[in-house]
C-alpha atoms as a PDB file:
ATOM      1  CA  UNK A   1       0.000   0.000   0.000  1.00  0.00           C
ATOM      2  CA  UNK A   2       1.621   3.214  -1.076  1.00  0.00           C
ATOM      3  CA  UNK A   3       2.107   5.864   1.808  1.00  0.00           C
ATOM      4  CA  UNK A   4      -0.742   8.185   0.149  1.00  0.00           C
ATOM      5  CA  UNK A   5      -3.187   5.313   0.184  1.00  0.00           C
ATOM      6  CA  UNK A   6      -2.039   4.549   3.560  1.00  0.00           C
ATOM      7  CA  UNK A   7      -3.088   7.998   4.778  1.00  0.00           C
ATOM      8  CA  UNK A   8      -6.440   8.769   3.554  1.00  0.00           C
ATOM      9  CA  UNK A   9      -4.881  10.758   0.762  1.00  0.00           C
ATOM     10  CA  UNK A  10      -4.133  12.933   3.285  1.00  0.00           C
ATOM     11  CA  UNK A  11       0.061  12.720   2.856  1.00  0.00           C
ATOM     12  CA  UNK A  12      -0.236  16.311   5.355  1.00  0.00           C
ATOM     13  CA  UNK A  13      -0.956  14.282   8.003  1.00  0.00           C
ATOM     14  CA  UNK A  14       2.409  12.481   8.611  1.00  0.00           C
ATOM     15  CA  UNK A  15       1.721  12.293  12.645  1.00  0.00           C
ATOM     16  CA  UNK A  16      -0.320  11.977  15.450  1.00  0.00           C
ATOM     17  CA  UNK A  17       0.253  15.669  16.235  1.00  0.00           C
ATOM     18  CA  UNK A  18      -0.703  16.841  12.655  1.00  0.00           C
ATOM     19  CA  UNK A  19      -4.078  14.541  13.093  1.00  0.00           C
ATOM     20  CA  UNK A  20      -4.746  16.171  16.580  1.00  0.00           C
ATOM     21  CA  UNK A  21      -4.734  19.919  15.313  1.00  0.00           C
ATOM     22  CA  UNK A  22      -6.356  18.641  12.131  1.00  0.00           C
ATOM     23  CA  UNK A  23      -9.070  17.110  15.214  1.00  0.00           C
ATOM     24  CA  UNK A  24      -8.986  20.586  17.123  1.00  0.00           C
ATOM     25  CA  UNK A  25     -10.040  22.189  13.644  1.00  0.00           C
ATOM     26  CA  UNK A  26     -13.206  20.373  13.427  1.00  0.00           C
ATOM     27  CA  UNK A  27     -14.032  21.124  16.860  1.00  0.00           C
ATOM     28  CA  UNK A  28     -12.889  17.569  18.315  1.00  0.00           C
ATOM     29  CA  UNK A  29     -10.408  17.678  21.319  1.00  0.00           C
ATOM     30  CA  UNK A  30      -8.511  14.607  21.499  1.00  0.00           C
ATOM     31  CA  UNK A  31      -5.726  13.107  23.802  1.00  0.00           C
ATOM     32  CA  UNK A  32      -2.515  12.355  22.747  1.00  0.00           C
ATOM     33  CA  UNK A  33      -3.063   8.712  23.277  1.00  0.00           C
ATOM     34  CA  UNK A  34      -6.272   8.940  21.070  1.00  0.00           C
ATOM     35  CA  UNK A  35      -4.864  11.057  18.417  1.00  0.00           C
ATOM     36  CA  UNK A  36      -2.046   8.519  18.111  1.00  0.00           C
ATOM     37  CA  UNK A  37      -4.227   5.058  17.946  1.00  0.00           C
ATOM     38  CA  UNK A  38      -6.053   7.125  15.663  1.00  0.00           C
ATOM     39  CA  UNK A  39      -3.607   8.043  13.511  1.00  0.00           C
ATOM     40  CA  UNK A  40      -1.778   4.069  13.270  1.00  0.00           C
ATOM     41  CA  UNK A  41      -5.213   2.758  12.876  1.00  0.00           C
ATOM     42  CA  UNK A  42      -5.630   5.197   9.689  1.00  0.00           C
ATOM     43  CA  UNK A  43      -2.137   4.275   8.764  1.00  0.00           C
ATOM     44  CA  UNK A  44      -2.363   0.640   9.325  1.00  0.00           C
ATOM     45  CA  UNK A  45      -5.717   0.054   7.882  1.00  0.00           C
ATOM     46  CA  UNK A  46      -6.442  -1.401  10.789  1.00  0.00           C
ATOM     47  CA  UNK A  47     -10.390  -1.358  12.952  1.00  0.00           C
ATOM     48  CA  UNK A  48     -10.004   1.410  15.752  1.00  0.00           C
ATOM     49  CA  UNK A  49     -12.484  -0.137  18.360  1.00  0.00           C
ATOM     50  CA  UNK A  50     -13.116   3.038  21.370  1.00  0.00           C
ATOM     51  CA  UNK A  51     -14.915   1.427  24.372  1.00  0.00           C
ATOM     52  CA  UNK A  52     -15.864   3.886  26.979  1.00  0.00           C
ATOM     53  CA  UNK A  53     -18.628   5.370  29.282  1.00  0.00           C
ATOM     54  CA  UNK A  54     -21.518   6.525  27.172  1.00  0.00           C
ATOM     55  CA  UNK A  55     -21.397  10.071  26.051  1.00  0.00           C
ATOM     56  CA  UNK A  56     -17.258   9.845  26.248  1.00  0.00           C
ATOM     57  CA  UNK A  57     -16.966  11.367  22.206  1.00  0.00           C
ATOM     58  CA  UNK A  58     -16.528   7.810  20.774  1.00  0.00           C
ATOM     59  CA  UNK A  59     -18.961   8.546  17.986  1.00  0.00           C
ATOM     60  CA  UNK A  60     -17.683  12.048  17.779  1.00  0.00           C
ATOM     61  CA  UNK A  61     -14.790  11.142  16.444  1.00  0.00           C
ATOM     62  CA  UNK A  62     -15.627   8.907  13.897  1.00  0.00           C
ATOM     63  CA  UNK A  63     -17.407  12.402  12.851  1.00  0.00           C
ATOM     64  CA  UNK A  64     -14.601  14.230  13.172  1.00  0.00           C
ATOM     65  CA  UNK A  65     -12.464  11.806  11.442  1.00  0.00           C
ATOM     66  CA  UNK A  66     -14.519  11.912   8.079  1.00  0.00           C
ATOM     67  CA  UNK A  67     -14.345  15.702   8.332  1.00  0.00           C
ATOM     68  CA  UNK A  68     -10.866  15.448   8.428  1.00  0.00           C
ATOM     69  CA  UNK A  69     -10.302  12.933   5.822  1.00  0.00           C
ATOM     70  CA  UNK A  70     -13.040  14.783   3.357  1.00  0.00           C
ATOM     71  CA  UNK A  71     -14.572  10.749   3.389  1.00  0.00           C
ATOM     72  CA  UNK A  72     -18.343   9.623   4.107  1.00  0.00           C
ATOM     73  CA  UNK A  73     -19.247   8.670   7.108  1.00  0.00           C
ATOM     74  CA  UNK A  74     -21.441   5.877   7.364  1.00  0.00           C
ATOM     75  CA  UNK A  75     -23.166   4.420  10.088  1.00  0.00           C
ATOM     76  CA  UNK A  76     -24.122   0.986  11.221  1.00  0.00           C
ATOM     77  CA  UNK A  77     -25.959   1.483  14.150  1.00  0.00           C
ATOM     78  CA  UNK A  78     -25.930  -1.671  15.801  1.00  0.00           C
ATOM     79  CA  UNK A  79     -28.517  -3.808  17.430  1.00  0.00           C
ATOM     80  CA  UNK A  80     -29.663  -7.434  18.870  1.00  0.00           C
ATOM     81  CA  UNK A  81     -30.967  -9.404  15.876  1.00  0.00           C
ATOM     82  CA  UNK A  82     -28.916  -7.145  13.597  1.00  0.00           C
ATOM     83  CA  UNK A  83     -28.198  -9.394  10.724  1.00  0.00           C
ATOM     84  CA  UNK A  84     -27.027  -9.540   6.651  1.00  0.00           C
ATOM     85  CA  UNK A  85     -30.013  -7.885   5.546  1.00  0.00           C
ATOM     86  CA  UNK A  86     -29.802  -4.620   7.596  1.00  0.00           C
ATOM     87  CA  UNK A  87     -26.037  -4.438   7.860  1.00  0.00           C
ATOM     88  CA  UNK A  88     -24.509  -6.185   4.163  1.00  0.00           C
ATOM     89  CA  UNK A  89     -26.938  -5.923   1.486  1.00  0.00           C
ATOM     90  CA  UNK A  90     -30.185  -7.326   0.125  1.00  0.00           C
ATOM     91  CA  UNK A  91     -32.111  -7.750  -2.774  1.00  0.00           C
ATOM     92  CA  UNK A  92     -34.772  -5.308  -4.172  1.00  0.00           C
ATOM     93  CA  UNK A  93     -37.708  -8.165  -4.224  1.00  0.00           C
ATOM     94  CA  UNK A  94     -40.182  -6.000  -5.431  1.00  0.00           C
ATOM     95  CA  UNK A  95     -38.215  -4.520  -8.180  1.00  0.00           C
ATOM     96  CA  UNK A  96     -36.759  -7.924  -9.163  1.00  0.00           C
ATOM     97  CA  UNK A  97     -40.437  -8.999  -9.140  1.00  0.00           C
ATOM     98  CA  UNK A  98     -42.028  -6.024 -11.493  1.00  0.00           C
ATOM     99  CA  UNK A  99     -38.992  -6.863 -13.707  1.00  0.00           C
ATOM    100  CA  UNK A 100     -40.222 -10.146 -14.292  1.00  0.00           C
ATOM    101  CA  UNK A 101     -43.648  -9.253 -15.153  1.00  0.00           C
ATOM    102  CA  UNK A 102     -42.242  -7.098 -17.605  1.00  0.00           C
ATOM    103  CA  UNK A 103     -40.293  -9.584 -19.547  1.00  0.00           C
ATOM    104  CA  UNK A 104     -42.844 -12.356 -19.737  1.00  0.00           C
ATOM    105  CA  UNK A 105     -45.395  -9.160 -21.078  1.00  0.00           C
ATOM    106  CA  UNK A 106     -42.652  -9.206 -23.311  1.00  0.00           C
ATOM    107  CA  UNK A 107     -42.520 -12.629 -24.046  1.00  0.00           C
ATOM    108  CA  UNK A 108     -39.826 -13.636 -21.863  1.00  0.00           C
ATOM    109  CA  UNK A 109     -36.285 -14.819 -21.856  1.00  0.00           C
ATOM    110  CA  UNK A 110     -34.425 -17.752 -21.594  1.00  0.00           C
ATOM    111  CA  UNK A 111     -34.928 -18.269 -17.558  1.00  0.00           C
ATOM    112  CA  UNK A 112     -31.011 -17.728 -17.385  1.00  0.00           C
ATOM    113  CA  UNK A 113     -30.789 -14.946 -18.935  1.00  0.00           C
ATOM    114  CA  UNK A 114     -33.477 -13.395 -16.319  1.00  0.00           C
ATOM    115  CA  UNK A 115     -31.586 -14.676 -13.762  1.00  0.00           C
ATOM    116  CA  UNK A 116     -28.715 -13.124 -14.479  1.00  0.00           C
ATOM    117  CA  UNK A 117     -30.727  -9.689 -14.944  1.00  0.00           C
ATOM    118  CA  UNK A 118     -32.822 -10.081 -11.747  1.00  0.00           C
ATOM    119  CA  UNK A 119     -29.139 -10.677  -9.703  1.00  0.00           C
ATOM    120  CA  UNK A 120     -27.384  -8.107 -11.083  1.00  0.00           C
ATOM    121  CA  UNK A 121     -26.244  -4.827  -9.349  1.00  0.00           C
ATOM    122  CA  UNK A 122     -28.864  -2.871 -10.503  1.00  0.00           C
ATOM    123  CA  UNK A 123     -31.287  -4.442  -8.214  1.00  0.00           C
ATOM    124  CA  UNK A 124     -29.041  -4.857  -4.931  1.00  0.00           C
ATOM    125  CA  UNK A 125     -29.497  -2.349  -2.054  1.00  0.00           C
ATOM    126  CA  UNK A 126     -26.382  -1.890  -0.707  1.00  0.00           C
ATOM    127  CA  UNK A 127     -26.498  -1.069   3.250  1.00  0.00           C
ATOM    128  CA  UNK A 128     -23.331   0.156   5.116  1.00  0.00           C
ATOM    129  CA  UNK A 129     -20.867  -2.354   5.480  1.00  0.00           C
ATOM    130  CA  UNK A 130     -21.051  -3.020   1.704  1.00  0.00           C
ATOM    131  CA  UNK A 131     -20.732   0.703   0.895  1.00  0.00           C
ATOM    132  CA  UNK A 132     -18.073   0.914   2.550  1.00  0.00           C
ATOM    133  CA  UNK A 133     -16.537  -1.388   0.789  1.00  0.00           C
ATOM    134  CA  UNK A 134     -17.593  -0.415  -2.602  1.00  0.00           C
ATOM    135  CA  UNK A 135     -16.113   2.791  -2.265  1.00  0.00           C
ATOM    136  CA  UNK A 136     -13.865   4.057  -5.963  1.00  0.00           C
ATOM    137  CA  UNK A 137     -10.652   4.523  -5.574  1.00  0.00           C
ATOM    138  CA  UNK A 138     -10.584   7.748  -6.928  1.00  0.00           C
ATOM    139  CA  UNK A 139     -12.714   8.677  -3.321  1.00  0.00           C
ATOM    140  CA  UNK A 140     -11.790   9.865  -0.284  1.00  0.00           C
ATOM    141  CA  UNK A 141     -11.630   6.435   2.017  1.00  0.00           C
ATOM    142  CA  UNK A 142     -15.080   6.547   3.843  1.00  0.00           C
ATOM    143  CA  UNK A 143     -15.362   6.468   7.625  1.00  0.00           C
ATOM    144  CA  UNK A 144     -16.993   3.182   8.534  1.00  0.00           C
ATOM    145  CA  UNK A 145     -18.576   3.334  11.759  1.00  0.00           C
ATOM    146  CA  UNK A 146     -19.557   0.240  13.202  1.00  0.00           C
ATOM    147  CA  UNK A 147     -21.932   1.602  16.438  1.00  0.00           C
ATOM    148  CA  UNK A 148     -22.800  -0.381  20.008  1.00  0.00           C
ATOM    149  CA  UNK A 149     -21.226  -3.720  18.563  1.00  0.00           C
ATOM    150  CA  UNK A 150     -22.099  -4.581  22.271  1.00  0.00           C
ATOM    151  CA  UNK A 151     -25.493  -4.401  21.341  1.00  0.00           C
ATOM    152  CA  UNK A 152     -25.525  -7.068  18.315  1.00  0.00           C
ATOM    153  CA  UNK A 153     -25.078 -10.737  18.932  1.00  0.00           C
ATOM    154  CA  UNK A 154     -22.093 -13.207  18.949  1.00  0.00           C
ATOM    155  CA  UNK A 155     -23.325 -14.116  15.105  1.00  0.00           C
ATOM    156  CA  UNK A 156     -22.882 -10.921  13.684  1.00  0.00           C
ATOM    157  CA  UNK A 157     -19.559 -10.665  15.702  1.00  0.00           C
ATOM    158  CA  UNK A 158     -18.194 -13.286  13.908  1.00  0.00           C
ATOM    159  CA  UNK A 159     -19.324 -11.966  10.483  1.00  0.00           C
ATOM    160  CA  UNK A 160     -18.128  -8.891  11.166  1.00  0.00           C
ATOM    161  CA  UNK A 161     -14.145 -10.451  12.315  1.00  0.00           C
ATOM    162  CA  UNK A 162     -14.281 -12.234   8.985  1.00  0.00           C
ATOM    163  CA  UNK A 163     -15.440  -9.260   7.127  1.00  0.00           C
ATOM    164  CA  UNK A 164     -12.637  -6.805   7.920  1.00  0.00           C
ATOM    165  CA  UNK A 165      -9.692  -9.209   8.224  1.00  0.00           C
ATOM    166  CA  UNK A 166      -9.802  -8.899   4.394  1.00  0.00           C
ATOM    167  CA  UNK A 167     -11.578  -6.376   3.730  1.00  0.00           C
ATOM    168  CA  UNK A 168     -13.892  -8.367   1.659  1.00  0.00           C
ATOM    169  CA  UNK A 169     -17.027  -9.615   1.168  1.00  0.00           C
ATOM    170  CA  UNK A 170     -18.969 -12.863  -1.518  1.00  0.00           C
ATOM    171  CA  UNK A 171     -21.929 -12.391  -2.334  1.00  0.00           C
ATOM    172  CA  UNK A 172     -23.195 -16.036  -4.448  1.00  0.00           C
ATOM    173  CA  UNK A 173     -24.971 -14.286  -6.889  1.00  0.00           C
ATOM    174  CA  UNK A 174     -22.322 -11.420  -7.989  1.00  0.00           C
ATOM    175  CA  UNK A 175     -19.188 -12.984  -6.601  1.00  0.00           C
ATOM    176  CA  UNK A 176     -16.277 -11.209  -4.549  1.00  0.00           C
ATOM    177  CA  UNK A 177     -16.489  -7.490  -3.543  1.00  0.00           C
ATOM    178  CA  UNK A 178     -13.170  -6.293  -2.179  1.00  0.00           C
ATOM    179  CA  UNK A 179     -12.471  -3.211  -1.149  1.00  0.00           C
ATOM    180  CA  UNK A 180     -10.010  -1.189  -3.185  1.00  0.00           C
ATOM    181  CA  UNK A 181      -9.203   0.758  -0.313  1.00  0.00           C
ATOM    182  CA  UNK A 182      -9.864  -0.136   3.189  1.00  0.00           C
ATOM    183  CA  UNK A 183     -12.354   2.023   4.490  1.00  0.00           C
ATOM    184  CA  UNK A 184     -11.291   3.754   8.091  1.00  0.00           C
ATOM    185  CA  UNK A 185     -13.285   1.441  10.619  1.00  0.00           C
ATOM    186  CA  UNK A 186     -14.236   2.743  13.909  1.00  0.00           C
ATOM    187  CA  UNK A 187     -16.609   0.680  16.099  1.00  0.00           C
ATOM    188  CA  UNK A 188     -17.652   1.580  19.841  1.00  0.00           C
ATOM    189  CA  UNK A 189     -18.870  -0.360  22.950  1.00  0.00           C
ATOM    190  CA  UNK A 190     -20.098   0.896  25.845  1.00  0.00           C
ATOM    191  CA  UNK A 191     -19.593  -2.572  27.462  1.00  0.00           C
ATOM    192  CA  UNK A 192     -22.979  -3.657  28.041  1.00  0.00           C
ATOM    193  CA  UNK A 193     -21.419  -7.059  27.170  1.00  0.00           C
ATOM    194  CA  UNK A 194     -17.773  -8.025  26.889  1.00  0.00           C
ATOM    195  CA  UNK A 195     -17.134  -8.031  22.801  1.00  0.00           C
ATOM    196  CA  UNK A 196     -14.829 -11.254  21.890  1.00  0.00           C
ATOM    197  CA  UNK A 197     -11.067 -11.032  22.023  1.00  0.00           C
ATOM    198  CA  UNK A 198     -10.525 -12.440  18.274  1.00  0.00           C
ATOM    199  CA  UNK A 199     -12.338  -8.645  17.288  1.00  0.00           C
ATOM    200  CA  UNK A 200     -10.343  -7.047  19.502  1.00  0.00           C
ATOM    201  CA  UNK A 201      -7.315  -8.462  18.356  1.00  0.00           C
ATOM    202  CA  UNK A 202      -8.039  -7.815  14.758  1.00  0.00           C
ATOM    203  CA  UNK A 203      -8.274  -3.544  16.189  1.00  0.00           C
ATOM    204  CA  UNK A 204      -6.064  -1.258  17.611  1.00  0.00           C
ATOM    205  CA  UNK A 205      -8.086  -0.740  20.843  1.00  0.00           C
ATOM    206  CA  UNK A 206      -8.438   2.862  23.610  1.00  0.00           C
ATOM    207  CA  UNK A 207     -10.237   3.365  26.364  1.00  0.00           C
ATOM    208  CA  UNK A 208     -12.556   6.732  26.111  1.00  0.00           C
ATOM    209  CA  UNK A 209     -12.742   7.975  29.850  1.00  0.00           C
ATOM    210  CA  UNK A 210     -14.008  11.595  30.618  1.00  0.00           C
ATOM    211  CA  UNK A 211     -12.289  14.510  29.691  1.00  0.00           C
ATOM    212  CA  UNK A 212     -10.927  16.067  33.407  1.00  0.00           C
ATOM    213  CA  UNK A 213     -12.024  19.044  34.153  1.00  0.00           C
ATOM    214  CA  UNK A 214      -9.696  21.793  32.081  1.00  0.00           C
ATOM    215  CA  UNK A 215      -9.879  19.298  28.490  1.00  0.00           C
ATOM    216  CA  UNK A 216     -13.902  19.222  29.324  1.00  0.00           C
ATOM    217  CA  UNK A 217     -14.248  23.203  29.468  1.00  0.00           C
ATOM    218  CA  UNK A 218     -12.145  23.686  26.682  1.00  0.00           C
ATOM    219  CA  UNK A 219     -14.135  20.922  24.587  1.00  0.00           C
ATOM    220  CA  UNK A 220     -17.496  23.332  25.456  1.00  0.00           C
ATOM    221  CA  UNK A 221     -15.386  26.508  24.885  1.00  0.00           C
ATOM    222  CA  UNK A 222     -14.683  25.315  21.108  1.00  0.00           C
ATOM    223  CA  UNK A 223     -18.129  23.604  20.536  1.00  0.00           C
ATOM    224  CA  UNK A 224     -19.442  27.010  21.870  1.00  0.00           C
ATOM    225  CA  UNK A 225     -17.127  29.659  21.265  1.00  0.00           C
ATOM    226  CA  UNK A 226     -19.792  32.558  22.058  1.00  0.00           C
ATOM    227  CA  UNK A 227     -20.081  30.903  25.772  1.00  0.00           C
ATOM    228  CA  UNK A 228     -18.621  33.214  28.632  1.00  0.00           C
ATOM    229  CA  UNK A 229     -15.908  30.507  29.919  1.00  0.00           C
ATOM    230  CA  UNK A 230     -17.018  31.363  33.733  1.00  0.00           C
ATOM    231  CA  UNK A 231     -20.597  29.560  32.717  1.00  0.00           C
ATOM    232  CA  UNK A 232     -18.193  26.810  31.035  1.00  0.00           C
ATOM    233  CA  UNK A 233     -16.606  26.136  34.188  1.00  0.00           C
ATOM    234  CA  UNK A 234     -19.357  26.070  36.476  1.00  0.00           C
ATOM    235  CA  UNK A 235     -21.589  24.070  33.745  1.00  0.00           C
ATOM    236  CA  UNK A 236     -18.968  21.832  33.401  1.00  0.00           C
ATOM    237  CA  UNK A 237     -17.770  21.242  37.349  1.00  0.00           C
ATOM    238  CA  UNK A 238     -21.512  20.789  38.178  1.00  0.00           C
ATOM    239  CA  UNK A 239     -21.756  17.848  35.067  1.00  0.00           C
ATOM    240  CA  UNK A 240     -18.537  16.192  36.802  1.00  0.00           C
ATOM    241  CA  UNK A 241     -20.559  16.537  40.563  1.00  0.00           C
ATOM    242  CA  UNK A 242     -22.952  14.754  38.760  1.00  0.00           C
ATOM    243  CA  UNK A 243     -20.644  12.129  37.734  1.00  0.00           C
ATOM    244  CA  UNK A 244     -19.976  11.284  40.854  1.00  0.00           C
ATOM    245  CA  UNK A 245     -23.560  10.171  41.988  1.00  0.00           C
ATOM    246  CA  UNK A 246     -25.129   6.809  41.466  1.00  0.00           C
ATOM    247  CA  UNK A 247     -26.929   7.810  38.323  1.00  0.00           C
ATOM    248  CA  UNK A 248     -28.544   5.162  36.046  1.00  0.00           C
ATOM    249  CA  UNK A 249     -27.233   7.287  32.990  1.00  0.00           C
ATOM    250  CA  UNK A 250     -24.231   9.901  34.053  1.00  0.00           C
ATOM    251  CA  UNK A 251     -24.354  12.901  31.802  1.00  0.00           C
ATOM    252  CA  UNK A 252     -22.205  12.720  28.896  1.00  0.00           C
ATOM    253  CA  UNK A 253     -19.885  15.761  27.074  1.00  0.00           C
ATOM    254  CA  UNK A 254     -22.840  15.809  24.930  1.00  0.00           C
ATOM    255  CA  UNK A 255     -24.957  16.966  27.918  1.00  0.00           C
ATOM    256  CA  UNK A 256     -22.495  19.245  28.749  1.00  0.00           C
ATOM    257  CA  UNK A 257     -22.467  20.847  26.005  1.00  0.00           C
ATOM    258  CA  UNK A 258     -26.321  21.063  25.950  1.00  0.00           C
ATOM    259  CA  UNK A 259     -26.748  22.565  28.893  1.00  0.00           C
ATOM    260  CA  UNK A 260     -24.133  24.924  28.494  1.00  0.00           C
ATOM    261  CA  UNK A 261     -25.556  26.450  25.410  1.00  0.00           C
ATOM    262  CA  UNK A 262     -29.242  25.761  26.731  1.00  0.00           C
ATOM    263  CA  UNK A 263     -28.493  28.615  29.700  1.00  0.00           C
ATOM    264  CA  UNK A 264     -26.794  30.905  26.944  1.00  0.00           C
ATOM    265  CA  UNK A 265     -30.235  31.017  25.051  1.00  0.00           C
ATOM    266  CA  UNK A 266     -32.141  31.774  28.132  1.00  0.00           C
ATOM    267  CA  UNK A 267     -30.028  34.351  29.058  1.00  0.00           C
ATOM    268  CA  UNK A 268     -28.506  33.008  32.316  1.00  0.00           C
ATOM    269  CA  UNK A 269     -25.101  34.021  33.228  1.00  0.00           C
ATOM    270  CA  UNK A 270     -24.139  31.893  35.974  1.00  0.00           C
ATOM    271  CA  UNK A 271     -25.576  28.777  37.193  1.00  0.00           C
ATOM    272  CA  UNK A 272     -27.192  28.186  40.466  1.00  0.00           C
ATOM    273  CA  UNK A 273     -29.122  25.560  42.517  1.00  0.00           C
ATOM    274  CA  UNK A 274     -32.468  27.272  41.049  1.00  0.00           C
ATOM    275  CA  UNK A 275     -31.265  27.517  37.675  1.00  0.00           C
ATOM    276  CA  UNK A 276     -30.535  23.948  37.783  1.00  0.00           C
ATOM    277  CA  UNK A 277     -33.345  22.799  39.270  1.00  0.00           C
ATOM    278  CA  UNK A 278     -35.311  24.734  35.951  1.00  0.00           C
ATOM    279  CA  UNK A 279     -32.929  23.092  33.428  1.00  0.00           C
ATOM    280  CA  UNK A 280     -32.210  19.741  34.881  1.00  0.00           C
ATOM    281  CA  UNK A 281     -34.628  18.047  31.868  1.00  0.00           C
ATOM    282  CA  UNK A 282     -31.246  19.225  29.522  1.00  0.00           C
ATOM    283  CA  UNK A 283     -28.603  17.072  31.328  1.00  0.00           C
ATOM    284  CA  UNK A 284     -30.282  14.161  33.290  1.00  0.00           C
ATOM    285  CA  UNK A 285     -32.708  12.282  30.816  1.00  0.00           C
ATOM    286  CA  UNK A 286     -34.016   9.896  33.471  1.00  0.00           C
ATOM    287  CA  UNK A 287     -36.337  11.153  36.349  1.00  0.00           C
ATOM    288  CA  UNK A 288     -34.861   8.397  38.903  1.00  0.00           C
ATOM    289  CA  UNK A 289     -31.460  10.586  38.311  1.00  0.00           C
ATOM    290  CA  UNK A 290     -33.333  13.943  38.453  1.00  0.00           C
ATOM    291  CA  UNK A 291     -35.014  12.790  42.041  1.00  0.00           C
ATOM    292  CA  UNK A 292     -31.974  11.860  43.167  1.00  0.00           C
ATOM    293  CA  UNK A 293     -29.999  15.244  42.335  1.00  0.00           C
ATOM    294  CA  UNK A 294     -32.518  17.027  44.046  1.00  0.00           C
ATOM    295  CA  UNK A 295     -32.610  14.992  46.939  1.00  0.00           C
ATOM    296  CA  UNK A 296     -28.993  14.790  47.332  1.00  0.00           C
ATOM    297  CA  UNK A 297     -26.848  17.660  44.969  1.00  0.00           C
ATOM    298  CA  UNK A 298     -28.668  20.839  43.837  1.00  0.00           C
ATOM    299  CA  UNK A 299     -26.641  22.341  46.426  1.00  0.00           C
ATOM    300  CA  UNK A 300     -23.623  20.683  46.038  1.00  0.00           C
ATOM    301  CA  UNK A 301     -23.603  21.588  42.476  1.00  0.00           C
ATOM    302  CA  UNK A 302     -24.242  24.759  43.215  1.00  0.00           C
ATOM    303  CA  UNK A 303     -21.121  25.025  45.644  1.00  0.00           C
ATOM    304  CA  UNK A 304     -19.074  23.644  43.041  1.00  0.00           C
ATOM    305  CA  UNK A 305     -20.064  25.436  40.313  1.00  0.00           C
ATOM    306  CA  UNK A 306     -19.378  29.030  42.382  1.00  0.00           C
ATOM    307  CA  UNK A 307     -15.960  27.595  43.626  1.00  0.00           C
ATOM    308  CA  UNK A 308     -14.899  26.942  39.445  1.00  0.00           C
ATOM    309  CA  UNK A 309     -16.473  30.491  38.115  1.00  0.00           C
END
């Protein structure tokens, strides 16, 4: 594979540090140690599985990535029961059927010869993974990502290992589709369920944790860059408070975010224990985790959210 094709046709980015500020410029903030799995998984053509806490900017950067490398992003958003049909390709049955109306009308074909017309490409659907693969090689390398593979089942698992080991794909009908280009491959787990080492091994693997507190404000201070960065702080110490709670679902950078910009459109300028009391329906999407910050954090929040303006 020739160094060009080996970057994304993107021969400016010759390191991890170039891919970083080339991150930073599409608004995505990203550790060394990210930026630099990132940047041998592009290099390698090798899966970059992220496994985190939910809301950690594992999807993000699949985003940010396809940004970066001017590819499409596509999206298998993964699922129990997910399965050839929704994730490889399938055939257009009611196309293939109207087509074979119209030749008998016609007065029909040899039954090969309709065959071969009914199983031809103009009457697959292709879904993601076989996009992906399908890509020209004149185009930017699309940004495959492979969503929740904690969510699908130990079948698809399997599919998928033997999928991107090679990059390839048979289908009986139309033979072997291999990619001329590995697409870039990110998939994410929020480890409802351990995913199987042999997938693993096949990636380069990081762990997304939670920005601290100073990479978290900065993260809202570029998503937002209108925000006063005293609300940023105290938006963004009383999300981390948060974090510290049992909640069923911990607020996300995401929710940060969102609640940061939801106070700048209602024209608050700091935030306090009755402000977040009025906007708690922004960050905390379950009511068990609401009842519980009232019970237990409003002020708490507020305290830390004065002590970080």
């Amino acid at each position: 594979m020739s160094e060009n094709d080996a970057t994304g046709q993107l021969p400016g980015l010759a390191s991890p540090t170039a891919l970083q500020s080339a991150l930073l410029e599409q608004h995505y903030l990203a550790d060394e140690g990210l930026a630099t799995v990132a940047f041998l998984a592009v290099r390698m053509a090798r899966p970059l599985f992220l496994e985190g806490e939910p809301g950690a900017g594992k999807t993000e950067l699949a985003r940010a990535l396809s940004l970066v490398t001017g590819g499409e992003l596509i999206r298998l958003q993964c699922y129990e029961g997910i399965d050839v049909a929704q994730s490889l390709y399938e055939w257009d049955y009611s196309r293939q059927l109207l087509h074979l109306r119209a030749s008998e009308s016609r007065g029909g074909a040899a039954i090969g010869e309709v065959e071969d017309e009914i199983y031809s490409e103009r009457f697959l659907v292709r879904r993601p993974l076989l996009r992906a693969l399908a890509a020209g090689a004149d185009e930017a390398r699309p940004v495959l990502l492979i969503d929740e593979i904690d969510r699908a089942d130990d079948e698809f698992e399997a599919f998928l290992l033997e999928l991107l080991s090679e990059y390839a794909v048979t289908i009986p009908e139309l033979g072997t589709i291999r990619a001329t280009t590995p697409p870039i491959v990110v998939l994410t787990s929020n480890r409802t369920r351990d995913v199987h080492d042999a997938l693993k091994r096949r990636s380069l693997y990081h762990w997304v944790e939670h920005p601290d507190f100073e990479r978290e404000v900065a993260i809202v201070t570029t998503r937002l860059p209108q925000v006063d960065v005293g609300l940023a702080r105290q938006v963004t110490a009383a999300v981390q408070a948060m974090r510290e709670l049992a909640l069923y679902k911990p607020p996300g950078v995401a929710e940060t975010i969102d609640w940061t910009e939801s106070l700048v459109l209602l024209g608050h300028r700091a935030l306090d224990a009755k402000v977040a009391e009025e906007t708690l329906g922004v960050v905390l999407k379950y009511r068990e985790d609401a009842d519980l910050v009232r019970r237990e954090g409003l002020s708490e929040i507020e305290r830390r959210a004065a002590a970080r303006a």
